[in-house]
Protein backbone atom coordinates (compact mmCIF):
# COMPACT_ATOMS: atom_id res chain seq x y z
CA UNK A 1 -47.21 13.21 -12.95
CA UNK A 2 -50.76 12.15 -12.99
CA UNK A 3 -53.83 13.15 -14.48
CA UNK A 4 -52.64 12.07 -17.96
CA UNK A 5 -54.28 9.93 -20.49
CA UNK A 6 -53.77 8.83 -24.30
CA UNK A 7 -55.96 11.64 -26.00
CA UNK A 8 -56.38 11.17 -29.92
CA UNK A 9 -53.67 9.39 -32.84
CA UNK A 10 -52.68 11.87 -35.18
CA UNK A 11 -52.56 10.27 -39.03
CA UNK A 12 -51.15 12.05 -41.52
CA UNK A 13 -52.88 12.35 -45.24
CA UNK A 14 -50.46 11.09 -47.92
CA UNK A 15 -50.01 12.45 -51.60
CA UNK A 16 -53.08 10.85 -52.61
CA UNK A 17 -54.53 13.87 -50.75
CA UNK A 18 -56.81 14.16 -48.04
CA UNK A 19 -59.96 12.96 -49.17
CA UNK A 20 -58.88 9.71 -50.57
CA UNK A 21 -56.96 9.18 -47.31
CA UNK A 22 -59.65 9.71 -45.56
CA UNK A 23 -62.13 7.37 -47.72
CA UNK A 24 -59.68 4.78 -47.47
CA UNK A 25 -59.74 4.91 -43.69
CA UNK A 26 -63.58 5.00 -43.64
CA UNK A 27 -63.90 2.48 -45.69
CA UNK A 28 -61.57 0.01 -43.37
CA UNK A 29 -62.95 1.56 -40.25
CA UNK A 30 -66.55 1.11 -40.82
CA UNK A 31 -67.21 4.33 -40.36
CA UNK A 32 -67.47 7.92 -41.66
CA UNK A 33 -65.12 10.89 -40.38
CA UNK A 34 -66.29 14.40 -39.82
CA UNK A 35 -65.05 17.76 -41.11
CA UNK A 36 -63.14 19.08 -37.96
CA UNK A 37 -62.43 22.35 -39.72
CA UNK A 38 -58.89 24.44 -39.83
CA UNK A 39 -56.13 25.00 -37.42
CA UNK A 40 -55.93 28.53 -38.09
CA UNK A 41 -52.19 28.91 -36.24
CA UNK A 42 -50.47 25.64 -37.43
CA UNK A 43 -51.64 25.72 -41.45
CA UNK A 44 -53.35 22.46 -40.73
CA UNK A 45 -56.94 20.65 -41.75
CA UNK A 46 -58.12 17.37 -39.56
CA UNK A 47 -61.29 15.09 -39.99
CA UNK A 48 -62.17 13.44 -36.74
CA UNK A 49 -63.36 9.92 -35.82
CA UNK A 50 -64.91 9.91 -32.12
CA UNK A 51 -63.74 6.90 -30.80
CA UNK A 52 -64.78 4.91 -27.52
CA UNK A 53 -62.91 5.72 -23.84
CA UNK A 54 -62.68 9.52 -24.56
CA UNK A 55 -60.36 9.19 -27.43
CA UNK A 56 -60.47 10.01 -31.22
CA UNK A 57 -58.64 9.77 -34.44
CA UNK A 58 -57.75 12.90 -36.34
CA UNK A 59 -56.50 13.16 -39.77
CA UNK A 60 -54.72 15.73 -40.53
CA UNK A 61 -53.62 17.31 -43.61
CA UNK A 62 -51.37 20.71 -44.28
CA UNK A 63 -52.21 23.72 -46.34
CA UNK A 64 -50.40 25.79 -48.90
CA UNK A 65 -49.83 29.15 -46.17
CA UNK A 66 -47.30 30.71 -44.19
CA UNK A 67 -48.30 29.27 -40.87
CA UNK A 68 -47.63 25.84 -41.78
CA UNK A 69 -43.66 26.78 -42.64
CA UNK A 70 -44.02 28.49 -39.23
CA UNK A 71 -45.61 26.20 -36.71
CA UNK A 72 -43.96 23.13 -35.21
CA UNK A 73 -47.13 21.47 -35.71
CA UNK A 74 -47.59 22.19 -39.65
CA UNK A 75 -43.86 21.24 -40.04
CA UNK A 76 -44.37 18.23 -38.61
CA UNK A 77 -47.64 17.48 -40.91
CA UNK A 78 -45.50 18.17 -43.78
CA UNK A 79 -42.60 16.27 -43.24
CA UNK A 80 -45.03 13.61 -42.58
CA UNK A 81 -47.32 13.89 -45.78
CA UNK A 82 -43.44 14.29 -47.83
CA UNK A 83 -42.54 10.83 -46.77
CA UNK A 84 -45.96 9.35 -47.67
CA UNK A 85 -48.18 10.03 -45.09
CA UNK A 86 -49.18 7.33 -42.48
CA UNK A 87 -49.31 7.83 -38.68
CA UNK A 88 -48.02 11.04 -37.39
CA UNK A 89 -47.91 10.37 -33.69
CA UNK A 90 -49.97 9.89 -30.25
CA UNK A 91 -51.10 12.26 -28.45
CA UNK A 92 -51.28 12.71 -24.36
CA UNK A 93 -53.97 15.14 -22.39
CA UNK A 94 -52.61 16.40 -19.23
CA UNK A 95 -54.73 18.33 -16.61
CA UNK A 96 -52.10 20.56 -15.50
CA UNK A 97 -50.26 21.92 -18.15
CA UNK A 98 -48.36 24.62 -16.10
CA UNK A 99 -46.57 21.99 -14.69
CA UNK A 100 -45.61 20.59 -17.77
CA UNK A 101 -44.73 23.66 -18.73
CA UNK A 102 -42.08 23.65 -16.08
CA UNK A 103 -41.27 19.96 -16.78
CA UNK A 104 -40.13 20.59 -20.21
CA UNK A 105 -38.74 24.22 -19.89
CA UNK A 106 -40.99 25.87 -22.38
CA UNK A 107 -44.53 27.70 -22.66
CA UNK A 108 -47.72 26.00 -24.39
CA UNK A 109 -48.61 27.40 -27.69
CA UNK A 110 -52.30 28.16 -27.70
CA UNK A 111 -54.87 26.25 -30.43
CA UNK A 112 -57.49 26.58 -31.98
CA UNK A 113 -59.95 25.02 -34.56
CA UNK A 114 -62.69 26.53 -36.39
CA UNK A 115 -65.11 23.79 -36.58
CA UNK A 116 -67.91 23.99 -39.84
CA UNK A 117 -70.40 24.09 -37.20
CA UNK A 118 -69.27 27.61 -36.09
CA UNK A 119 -67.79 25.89 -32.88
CA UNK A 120 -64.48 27.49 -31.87
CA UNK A 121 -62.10 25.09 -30.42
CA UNK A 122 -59.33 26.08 -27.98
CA UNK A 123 -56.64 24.34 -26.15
CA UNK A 124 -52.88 24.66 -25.53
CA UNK A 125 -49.92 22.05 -26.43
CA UNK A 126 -46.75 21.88 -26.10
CA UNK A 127 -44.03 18.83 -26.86
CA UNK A 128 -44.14 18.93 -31.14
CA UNK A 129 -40.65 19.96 -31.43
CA UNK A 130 -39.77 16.79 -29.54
CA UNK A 131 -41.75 14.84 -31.79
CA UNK A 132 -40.39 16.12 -34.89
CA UNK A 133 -36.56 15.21 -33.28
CA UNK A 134 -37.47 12.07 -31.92
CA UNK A 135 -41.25 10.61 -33.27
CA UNK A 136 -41.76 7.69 -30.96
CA UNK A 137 -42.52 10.85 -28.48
CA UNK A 138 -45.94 12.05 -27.62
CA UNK A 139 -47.13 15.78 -27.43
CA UNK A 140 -49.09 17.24 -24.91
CA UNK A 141 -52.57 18.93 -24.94
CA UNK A 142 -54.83 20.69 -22.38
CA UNK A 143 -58.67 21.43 -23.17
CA UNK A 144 -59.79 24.45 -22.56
CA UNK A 145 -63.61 22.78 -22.55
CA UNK A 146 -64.27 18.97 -22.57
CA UNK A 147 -67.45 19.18 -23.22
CA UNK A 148 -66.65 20.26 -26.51
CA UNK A 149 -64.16 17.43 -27.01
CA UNK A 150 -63.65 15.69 -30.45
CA UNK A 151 -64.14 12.05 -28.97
CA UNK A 152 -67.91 13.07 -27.68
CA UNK A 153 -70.46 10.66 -29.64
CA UNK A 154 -67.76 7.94 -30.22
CA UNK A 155 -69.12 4.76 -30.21
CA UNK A 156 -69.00 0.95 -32.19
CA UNK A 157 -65.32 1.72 -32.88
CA UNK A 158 -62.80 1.13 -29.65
CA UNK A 159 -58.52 1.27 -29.86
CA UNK A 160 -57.04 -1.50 -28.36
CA UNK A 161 -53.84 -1.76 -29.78
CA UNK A 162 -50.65 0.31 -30.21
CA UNK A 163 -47.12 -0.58 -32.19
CA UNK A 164 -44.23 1.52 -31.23
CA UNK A 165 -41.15 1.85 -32.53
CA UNK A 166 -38.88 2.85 -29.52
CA UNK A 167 -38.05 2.58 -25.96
CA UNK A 168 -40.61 3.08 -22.86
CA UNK A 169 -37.98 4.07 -20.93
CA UNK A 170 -36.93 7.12 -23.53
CA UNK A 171 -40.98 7.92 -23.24
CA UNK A 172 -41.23 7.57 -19.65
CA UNK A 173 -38.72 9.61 -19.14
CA UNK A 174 -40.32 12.24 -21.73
CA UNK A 175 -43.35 12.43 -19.85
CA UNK A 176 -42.42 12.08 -16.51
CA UNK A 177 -45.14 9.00 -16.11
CA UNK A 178 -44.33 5.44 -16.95
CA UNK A 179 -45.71 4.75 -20.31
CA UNK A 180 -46.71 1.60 -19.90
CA UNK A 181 -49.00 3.07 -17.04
CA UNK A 182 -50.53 5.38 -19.34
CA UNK A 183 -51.37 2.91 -21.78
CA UNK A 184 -52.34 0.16 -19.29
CA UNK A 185 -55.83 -0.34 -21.32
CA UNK A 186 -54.18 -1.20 -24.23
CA UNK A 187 -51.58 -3.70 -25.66
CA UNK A 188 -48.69 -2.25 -26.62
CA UNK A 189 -45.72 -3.70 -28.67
CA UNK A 190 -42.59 -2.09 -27.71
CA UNK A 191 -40.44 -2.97 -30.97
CA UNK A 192 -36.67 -1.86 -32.08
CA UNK A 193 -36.74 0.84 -34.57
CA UNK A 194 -36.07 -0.44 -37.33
CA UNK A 195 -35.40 2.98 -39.08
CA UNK A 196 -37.27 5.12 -37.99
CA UNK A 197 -38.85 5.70 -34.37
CA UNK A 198 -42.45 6.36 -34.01
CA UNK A 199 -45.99 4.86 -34.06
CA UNK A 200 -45.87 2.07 -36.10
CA UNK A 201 -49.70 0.46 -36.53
CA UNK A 202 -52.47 0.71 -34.29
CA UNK A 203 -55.43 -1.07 -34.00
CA UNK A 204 -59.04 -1.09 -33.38
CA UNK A 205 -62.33 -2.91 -33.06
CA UNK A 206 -64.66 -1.98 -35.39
CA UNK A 207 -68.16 -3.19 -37.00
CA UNK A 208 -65.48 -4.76 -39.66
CA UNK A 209 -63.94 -6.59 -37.27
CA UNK A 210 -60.39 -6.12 -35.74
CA UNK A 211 -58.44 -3.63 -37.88
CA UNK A 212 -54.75 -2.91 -37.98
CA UNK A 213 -53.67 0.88 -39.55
């Protein structure tokens, strides 16, 4: 399947809460995040941090109402934040989610994000529940307008790096792409999970130099 690319990193906020998690990551970053607003379906909050090459970093945090015991997405935030927070998982933008759709057997879940500048965001995903069994796996997400996407204005701070816990061929297989294909700009460390599957560390260049999270 083509027309796929590594969209944002998803980052969890610990039991610190969300404001010192996200003042500790601005402080090693070297740069400030931005209110993204509330997922309105999934019980969620994010602050964003535009990156370079159309990608961002969101953290994410999960709020005390019904939708976040409902939602895949809010479930998987929680579990997350229960075990201490950290790195929640990558995230993959496909062109053509209909046919991903059909790939995986299910229907997209619409979403949305209320932005503090009035903005409305909208898109559609699909893949969480995946996640949530397995967390090396990505999840999938269509735009419903680019222009309006969170990475617009990122500059100074670039991801070059990725640590996974897992197997490319499980992932390639998930996606229907080879993995290492879809992360051909960046190095990626393929490592046995030692525990637990998932996204391990990533890291970035940054006006404090090269930063591992």
């Amino acid at each position: 399947m083509t027309g796929m690319r590594l969209d944002h990193l998803s980052y969890a906020c610990g039991p610190e809460g969300c404001r010192a998690t996200v003042e500790r990551l601005s402080t090693l970053l070297g740069a400030e995040f931005v209110d993204g607003g509330v997922h309105p379906r999934f019980g969620t909050v994010n602050h964003i941090l535009p990156l370079e090459n159309d990608r961002y970093i969101e953290v994410v945090d999960v709020l005390d109402h019904p939708a976040s015991d409902k939602a895949p997405f809010g479930q998987a935030v929680r579990a997350r934040k229960e075990l201490g927070g950290g790195w929640l998982g990558w995230v993959v933008a496909v062109r053509d989610m209909e046919r991903m759709e059909q790939r995986l057997g299910r229907q997209a879940v619409p979403g949305n994000r209320h932005r503090p500048d009035g903005v409305n965001l909208t898109w559609r995903q699909i893949g969480v529940k995946g996640l949530i069994a397995d967390p090396q796996l990505p999840f999938f997400i269509h735009w419903d307008d680019l222009g309006e996407h969170p990475s617009v204005g990122g500059k100074g701070i670039k991801l070059t790096a990725l640590e996974i816990a897992g197997d490319p061929v499980r992932v390639t297989d998930w996606i229907g792409h080879p993995a290492d294909h879809l992360l051909n700009d960046l190095d990626v460390a393929w490592v046995g999970p030692n525990g637990q599957p998932g996204l391990n560390a990533a890291v970035f260049d940054t006006p404090n130099g090269i930063v591992r999270l």
